[in-house]
C-alpha atoms as a PDB file:
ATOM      1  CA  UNK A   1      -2.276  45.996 -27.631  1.00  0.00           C
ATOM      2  CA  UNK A   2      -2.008  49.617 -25.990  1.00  0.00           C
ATOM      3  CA  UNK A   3      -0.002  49.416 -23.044  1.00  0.00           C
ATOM      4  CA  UNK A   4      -1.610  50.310 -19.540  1.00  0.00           C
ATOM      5  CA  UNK A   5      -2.241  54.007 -19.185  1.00  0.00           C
ATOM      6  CA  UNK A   6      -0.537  55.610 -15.538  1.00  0.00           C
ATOM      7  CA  UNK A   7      -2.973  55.640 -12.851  1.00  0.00           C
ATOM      8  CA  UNK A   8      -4.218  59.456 -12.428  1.00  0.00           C
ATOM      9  CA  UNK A   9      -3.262  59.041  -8.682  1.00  0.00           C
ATOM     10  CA  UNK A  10       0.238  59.152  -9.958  1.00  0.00           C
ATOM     11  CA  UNK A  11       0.323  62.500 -11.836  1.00  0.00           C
ATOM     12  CA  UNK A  12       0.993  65.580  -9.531  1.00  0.00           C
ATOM     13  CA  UNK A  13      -2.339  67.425 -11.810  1.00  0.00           C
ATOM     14  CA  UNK A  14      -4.975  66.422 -14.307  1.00  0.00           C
ATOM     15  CA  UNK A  15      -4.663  68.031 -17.621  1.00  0.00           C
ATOM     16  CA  UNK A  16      -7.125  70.859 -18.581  1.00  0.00           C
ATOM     17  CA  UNK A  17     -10.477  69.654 -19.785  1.00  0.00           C
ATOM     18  CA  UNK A  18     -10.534  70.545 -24.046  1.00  0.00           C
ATOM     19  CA  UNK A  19     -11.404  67.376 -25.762  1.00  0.00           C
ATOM     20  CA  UNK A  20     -13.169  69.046 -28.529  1.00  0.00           C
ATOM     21  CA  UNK A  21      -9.886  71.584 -29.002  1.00  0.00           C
ATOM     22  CA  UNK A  22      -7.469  70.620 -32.031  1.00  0.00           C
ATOM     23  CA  UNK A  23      -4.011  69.471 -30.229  1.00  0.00           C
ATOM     24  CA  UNK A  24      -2.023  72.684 -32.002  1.00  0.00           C
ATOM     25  CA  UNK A  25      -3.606  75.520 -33.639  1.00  0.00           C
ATOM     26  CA  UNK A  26      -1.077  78.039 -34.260  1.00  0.00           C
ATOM     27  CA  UNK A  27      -2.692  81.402 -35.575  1.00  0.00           C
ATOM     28  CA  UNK A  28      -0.788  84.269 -37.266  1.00  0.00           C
ATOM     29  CA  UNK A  29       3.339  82.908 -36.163  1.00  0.00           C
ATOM     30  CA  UNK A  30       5.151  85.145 -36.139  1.00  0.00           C
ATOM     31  CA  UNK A  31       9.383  84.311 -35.509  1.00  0.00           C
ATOM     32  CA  UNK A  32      12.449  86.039 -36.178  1.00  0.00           C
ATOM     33  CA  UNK A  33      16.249  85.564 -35.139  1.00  0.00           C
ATOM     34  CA  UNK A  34      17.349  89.468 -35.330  1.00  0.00           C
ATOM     35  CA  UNK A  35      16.245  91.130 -38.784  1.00  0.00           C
ATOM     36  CA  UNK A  36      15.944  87.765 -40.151  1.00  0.00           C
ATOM     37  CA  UNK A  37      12.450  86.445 -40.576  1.00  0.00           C
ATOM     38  CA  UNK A  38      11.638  82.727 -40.604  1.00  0.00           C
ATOM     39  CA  UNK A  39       7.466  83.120 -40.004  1.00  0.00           C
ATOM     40  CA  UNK A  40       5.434  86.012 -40.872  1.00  0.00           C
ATOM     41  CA  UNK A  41       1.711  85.059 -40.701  1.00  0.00           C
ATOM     42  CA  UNK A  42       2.119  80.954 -40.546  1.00  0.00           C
ATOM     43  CA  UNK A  43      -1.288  79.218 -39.803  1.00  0.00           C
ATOM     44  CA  UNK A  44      -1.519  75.694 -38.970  1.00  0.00           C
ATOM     45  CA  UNK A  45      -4.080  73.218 -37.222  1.00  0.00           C
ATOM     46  CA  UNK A  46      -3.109  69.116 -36.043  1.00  0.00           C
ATOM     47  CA  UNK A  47      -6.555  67.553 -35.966  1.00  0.00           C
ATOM     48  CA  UNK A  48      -7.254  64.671 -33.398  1.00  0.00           C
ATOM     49  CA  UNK A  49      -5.637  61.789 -33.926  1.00  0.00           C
ATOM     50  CA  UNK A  50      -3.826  62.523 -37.508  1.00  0.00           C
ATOM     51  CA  UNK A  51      -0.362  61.610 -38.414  1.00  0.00           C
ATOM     52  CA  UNK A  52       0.499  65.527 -40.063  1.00  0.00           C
ATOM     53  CA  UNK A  53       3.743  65.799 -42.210  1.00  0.00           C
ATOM     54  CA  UNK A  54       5.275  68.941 -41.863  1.00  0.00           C
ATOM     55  CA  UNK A  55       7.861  70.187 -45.207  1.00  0.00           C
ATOM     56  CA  UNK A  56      10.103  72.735 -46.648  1.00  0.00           C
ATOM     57  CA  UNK A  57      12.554  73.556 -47.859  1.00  0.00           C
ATOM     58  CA  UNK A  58      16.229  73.964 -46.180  1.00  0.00           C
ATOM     59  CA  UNK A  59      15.671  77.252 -43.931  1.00  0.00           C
ATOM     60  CA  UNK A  60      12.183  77.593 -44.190  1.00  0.00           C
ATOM     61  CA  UNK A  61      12.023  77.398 -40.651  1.00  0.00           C
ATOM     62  CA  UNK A  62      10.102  73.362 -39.709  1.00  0.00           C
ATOM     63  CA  UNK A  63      12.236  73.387 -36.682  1.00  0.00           C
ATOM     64  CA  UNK A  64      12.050  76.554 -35.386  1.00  0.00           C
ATOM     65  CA  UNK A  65       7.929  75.634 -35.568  1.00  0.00           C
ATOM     66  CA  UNK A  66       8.465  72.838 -33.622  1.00  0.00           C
ATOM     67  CA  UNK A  67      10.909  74.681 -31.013  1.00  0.00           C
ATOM     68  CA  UNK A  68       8.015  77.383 -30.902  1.00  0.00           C
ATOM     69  CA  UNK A  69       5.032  75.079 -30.546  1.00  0.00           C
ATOM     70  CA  UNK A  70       7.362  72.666 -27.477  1.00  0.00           C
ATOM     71  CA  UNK A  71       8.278  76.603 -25.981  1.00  0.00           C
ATOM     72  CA  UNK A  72      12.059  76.504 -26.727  1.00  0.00           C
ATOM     73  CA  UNK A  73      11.903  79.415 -28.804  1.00  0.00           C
ATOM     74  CA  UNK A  74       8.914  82.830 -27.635  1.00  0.00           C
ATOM     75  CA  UNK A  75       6.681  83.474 -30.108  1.00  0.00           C
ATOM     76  CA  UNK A  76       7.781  87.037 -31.903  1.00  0.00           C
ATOM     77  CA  UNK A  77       3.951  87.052 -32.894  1.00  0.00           C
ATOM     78  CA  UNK A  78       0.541  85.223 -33.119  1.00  0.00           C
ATOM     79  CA  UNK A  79      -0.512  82.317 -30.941  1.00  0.00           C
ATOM     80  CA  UNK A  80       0.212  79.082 -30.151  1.00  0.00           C
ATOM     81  CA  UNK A  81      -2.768  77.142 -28.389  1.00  0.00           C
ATOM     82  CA  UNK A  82      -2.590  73.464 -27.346  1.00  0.00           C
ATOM     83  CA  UNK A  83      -5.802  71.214 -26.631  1.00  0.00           C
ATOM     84  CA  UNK A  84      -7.059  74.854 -26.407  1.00  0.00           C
ATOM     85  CA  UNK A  85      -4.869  76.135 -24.733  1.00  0.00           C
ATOM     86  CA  UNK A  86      -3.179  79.704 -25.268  1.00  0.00           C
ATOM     87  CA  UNK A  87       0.247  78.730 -24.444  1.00  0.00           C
ATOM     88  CA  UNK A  88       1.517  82.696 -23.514  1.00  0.00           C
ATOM     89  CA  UNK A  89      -1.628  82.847 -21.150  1.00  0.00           C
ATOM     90  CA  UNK A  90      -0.390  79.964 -19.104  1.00  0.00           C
ATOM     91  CA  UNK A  91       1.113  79.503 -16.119  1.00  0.00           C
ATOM     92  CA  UNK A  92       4.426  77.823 -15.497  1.00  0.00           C
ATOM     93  CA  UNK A  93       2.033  74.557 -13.659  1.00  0.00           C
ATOM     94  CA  UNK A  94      -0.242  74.525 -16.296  1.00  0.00           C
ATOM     95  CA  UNK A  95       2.477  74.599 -18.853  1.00  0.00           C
ATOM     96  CA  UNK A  96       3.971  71.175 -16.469  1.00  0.00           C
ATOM     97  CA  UNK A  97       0.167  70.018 -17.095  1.00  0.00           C
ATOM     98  CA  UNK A  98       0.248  70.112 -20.945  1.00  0.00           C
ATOM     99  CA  UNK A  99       3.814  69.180 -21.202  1.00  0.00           C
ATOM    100  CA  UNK A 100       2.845  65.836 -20.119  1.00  0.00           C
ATOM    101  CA  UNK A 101       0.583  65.564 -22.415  1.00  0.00           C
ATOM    102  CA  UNK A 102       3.288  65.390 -25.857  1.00  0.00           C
ATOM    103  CA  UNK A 103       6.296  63.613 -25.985  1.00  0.00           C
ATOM    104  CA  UNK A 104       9.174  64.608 -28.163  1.00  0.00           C
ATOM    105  CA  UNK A 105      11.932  62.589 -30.646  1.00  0.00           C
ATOM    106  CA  UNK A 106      14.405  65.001 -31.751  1.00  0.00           C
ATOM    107  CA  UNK A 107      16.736  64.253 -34.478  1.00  0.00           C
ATOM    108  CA  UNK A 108      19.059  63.227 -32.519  1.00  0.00           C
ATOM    109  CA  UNK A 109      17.303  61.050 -29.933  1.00  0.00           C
ATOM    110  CA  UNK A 110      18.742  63.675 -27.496  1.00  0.00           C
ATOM    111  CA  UNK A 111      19.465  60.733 -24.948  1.00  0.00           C
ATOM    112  CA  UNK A 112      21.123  61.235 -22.226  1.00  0.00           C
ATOM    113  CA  UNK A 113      24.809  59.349 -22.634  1.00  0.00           C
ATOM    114  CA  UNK A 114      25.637  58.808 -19.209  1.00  0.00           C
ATOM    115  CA  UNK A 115      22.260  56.733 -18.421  1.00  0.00           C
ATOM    116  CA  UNK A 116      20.843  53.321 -19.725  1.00  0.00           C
ATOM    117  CA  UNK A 117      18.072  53.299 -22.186  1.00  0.00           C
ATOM    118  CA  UNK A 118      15.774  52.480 -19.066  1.00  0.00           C
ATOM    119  CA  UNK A 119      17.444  55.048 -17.222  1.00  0.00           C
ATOM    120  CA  UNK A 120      16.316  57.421 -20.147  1.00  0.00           C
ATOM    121  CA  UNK A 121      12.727  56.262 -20.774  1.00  0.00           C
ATOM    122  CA  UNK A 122      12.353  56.574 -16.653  1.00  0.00           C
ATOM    123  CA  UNK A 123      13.914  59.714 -16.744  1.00  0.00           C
ATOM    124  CA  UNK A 124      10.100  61.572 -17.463  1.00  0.00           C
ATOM    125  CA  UNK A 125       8.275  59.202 -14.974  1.00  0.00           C
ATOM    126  CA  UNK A 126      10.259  60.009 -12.157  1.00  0.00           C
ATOM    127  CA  UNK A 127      10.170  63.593 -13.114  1.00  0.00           C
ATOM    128  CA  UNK A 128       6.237  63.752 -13.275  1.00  0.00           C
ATOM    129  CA  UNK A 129       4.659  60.706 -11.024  1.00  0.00           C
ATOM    130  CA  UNK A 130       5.023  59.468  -7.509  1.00  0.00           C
ATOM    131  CA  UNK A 131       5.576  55.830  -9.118  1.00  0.00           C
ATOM    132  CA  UNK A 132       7.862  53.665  -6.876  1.00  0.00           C
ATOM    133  CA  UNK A 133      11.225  52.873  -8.660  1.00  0.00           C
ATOM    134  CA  UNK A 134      10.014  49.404  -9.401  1.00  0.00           C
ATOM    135  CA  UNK A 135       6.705  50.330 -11.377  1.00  0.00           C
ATOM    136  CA  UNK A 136       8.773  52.879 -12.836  1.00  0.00           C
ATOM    137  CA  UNK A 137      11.335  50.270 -13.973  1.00  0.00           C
ATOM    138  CA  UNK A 138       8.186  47.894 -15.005  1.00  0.00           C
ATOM    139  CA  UNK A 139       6.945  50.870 -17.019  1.00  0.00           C
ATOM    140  CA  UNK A 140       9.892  51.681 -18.824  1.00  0.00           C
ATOM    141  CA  UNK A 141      10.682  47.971 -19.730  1.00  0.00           C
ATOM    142  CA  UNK A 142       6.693  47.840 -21.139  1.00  0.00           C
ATOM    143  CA  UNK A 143       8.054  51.040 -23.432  1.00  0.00           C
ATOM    144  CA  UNK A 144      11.363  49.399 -24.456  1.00  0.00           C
ATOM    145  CA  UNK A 145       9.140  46.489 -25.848  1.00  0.00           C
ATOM    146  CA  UNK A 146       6.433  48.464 -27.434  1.00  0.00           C
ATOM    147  CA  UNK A 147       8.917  50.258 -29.937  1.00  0.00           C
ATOM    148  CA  UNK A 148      10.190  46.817 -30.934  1.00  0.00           C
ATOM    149  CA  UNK A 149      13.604  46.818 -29.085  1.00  0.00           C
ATOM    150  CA  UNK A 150      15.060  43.586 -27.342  1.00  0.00           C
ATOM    151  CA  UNK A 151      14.835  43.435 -23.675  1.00  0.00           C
ATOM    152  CA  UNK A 152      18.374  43.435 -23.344  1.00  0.00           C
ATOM    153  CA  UNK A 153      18.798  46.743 -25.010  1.00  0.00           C
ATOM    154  CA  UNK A 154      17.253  48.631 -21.245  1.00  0.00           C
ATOM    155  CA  UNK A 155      20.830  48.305 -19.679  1.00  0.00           C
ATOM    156  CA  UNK A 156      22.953  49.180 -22.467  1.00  0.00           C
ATOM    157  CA  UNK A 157      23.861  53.087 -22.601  1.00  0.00           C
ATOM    158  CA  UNK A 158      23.014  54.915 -25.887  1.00  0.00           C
ATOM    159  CA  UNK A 159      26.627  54.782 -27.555  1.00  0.00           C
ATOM    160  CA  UNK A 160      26.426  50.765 -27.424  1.00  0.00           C
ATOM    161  CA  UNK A 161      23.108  50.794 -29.948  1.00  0.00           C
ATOM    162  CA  UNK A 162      22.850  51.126 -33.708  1.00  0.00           C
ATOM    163  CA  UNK A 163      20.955  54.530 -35.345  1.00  0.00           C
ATOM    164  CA  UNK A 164      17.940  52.580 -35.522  1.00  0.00           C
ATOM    165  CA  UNK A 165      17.661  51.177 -31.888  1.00  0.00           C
ATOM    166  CA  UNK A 166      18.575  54.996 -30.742  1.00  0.00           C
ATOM    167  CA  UNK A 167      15.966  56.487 -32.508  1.00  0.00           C
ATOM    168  CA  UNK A 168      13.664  53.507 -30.837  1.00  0.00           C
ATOM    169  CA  UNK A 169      15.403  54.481 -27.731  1.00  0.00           C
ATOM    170  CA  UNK A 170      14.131  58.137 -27.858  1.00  0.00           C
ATOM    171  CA  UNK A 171      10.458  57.129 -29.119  1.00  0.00           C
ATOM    172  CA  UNK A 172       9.955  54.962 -26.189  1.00  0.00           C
ATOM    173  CA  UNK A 173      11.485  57.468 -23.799  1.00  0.00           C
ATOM    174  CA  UNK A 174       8.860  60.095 -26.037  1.00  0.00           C
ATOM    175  CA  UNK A 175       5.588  57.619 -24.848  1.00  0.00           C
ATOM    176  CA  UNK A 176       6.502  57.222 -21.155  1.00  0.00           C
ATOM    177  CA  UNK A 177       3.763  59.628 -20.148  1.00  0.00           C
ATOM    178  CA  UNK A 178       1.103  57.926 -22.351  1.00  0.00           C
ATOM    179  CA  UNK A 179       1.219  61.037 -24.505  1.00  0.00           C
ATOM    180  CA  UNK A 180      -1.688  62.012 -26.793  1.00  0.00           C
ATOM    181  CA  UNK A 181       0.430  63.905 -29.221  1.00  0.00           C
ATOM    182  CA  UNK A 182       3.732  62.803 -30.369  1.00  0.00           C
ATOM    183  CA  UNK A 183       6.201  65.025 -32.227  1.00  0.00           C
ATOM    184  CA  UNK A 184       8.576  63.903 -34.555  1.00  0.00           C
ATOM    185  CA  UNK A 185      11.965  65.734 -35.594  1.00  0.00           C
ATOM    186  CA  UNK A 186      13.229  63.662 -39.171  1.00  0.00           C
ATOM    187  CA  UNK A 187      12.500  60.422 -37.510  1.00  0.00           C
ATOM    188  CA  UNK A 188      14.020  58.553 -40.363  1.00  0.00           C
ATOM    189  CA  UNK A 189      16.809  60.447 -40.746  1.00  0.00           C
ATOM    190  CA  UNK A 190      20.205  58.896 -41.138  1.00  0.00           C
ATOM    191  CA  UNK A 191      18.384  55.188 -41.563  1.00  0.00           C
ATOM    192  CA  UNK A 192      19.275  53.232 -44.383  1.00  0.00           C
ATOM    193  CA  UNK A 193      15.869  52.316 -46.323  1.00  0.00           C
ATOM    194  CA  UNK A 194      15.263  49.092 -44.694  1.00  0.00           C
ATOM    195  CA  UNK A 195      15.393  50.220 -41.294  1.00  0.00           C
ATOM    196  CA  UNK A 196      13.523  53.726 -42.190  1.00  0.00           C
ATOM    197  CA  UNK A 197      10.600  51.507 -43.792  1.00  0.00           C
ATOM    198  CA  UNK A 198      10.463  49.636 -40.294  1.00  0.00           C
ATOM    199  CA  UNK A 199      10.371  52.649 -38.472  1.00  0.00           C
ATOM    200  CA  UNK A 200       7.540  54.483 -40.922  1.00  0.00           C
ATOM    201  CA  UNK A 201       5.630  51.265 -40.146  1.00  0.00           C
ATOM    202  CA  UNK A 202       6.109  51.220 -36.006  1.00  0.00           C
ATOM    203  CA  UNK A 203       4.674  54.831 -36.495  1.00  0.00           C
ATOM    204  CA  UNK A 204       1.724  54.220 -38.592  1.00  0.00           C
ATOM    205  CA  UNK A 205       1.361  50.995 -35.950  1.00  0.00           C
ATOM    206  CA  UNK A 206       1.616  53.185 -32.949  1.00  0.00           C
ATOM    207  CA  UNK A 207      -0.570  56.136 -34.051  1.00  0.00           C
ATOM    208  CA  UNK A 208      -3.346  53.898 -34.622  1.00  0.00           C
ATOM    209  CA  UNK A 209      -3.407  51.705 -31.923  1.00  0.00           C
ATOM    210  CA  UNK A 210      -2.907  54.935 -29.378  1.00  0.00           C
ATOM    211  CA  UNK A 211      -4.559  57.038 -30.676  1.00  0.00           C
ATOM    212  CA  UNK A 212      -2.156  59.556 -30.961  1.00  0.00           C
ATOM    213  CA  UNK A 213      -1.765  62.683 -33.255  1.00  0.00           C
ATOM    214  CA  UNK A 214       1.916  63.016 -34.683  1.00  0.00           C
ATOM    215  CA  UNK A 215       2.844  66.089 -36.069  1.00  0.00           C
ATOM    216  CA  UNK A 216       6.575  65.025 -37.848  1.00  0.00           C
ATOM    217  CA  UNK A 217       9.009  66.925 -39.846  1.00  0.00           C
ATOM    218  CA  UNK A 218      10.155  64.836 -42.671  1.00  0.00           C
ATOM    219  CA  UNK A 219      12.227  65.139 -45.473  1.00  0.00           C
ATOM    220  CA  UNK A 220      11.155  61.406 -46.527  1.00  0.00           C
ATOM    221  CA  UNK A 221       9.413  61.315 -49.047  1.00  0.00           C
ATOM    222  CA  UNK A 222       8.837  57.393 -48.731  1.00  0.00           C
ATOM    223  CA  UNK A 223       7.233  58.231 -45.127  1.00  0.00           C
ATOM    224  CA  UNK A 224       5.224  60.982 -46.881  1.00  0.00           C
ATOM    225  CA  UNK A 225       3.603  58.925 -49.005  1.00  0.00           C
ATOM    226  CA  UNK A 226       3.054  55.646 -46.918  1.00  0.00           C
ATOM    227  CA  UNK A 227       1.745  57.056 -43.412  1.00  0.00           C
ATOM    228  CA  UNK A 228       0.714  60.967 -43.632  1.00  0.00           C
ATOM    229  CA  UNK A 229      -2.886  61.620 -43.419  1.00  0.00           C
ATOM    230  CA  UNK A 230      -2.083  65.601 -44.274  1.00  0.00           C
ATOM    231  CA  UNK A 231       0.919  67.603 -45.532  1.00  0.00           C
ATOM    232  CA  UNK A 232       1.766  71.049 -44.274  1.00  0.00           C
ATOM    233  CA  UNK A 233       4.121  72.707 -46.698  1.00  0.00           C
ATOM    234  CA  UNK A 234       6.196  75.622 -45.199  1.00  0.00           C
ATOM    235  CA  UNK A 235       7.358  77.884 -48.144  1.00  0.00           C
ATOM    236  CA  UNK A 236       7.150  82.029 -48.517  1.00  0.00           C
ATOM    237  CA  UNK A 237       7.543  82.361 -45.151  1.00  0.00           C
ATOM    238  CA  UNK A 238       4.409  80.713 -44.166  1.00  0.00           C
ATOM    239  CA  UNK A 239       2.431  77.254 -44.770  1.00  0.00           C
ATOM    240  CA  UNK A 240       1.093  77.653 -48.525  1.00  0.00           C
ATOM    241  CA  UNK A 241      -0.980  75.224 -48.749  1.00  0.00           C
ATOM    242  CA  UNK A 242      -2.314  71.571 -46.758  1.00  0.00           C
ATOM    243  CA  UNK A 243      -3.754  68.184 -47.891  1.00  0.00           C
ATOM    244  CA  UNK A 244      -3.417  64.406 -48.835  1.00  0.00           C
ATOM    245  CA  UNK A 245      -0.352  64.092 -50.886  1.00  0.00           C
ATOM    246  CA  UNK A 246      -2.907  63.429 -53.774  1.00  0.00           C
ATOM    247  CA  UNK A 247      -4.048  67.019 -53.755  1.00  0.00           C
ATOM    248  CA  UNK A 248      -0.811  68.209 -52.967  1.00  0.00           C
ATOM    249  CA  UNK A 249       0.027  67.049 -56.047  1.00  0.00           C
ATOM    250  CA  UNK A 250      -1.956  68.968 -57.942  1.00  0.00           C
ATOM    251  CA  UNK A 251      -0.883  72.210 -56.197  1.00  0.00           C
ATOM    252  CA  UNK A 252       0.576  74.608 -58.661  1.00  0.00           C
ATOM    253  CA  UNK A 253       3.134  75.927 -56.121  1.00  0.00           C
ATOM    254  CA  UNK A 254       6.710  75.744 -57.430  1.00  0.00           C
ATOM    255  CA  UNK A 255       8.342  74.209 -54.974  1.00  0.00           C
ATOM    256  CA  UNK A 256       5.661  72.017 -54.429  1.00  0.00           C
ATOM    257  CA  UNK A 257       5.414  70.846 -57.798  1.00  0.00           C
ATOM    258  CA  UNK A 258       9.368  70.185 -57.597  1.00  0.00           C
ATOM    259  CA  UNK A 259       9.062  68.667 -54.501  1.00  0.00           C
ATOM    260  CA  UNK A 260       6.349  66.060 -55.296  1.00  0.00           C
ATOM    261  CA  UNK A 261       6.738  65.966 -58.904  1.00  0.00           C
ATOM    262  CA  UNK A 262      10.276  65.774 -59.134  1.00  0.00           C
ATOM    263  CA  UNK A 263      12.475  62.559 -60.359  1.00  0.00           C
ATOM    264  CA  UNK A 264      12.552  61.428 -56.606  1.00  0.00           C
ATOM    265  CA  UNK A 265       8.926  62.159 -55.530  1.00  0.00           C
ATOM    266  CA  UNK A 266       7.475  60.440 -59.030  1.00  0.00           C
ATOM    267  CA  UNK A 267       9.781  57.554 -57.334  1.00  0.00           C
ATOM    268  CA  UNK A 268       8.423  57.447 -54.352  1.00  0.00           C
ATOM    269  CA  UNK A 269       4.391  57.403 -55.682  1.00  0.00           C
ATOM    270  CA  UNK A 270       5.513  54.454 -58.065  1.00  0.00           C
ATOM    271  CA  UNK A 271       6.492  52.576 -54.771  1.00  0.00           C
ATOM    272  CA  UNK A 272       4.239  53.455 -52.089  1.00  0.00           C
ATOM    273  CA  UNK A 273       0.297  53.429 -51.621  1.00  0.00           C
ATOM    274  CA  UNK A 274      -0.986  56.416 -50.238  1.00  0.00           C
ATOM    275  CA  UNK A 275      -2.242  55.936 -46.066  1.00  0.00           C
ATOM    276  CA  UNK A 276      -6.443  56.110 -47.008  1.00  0.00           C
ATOM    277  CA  UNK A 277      -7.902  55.302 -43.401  1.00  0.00           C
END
């Protein structure tokens, strides 16, 4: 069951009317760090409501698209647009506008130590609303149980959890504004496979029941292969080529070939059943 959305009244502005715009088209990206150049050209679309793997190799640059698409890192070139809008174009409120619209689990869970895990998952609702402390609370407690964490896990701080219930943690502080898309940073990262299958499955669980288009860098190829409707591969500088992991597969790219068809991908499609809905 989705959890109730905030009441508009809440929200200091309504988000820009686009709801026939993809949630990211980037167009041309270009990004360098000095003479070194991670993008030159990179094209890439999320469509409504699609969970959108996002791979390459070490250094091809997956995070630095993410940091450019969330506006921690300018844009050397091209565009970014988001539910149609041109991100350089827009002003610092309608940048607050969209913001709200996407929620964010690094790596990390980025948490902040010093607060409780309903101190963090509040943290964006007292930021953006005019929500008394108590719905706040009330909303943030609703979050804590969505991602499948025990009640008693809102007043412990973020050093008193396991990997898994961190990386919970951050996903529930990530849906606080009732997001539409939800980005993903190597969610499964530093799991061991029983809790990284659990978490795969929350995410498939989530997407469809909110409707929400995830656009997550993985390195997984278990999560790849169980709840990716599309794979963007980042190679040469650029994404080479998109699709199911079925016609990836048959991509004559070299490092997609070694990446899919290699001893651990073969693995992976012996276990797994491609996401078909």
């Amino acid at each position: 069951m989705s959890p109730p959305a905030l009441p508009p009244a809440v929200v200091e502005e309504e988000a820009p009317s686009t709801a026939e715009a993809p949630p990211i088209r980037v167009t041309g990206l270009v990004s360098r760090f000095g003479e070194n150049v991670i993008h030159d050209g990179l094209d890439l679309t999320a469509e409504r409501g699609e969970v959108l793997g996002v791979v390459g190799g070490s250094g091809a640059g997956k995070s630095v698209l993410l940091n450019t698409i969330i506006g921690l890192k300018v844009p050397d070139g091209g565009s970014v647009k988001l539910f149609g809008q041109d991100m350089a174009d827009a002003s610092r409120r309608r940048w607050n506008v969209i913001e709200r619209r996407w929620g964010v689990l690094f790596q990390q869970g980025a948490l902040f130590s010093n607060l409780t895990v309903r101190e963090n998952v509040a943290a964006p609702l007292h930021e953006h609303t005019r929500l008394p402390k108590r719905e706040i609370d009330h909303l943030a407690d609703l979050k804590i149980a969505l991602v499948g964490l025990p009640a008693r896990a809102g007043n412990l701080k973020p050093a008193e959890l396991s990997g898994g219930m961190r990386k919970r943690a951050g996903l529930a502080r990530a849906l606080a504004m009732d997001p539409e898309l939800l980005f993903l940073d190597e969610p499964t990262a530093g799991l061991d496979p029983i809790s990284a299958a659990a978490f795969d499955t929350l995410i498939k669980d989530l997407s469809d029941s909110l409707d929400l288009t995830v656009f997550m860098i993985t390195h997984d190829l278990d999560t790849l292969y169980e709840i990716t409707d599309r794979i963007a591969v980042i190679a040469d500088k650029k994404v080479v080529a998109t699709g199911s992991v079925q016609e990836l597969e048959k991509n004559d790219h070299p490092w997609i070939q070694e990446y899919f068809m290699g001893p651990r991908g073969r693995a992976a499609a012996s276990q797994t059943t491609p996401r078909t809905d």
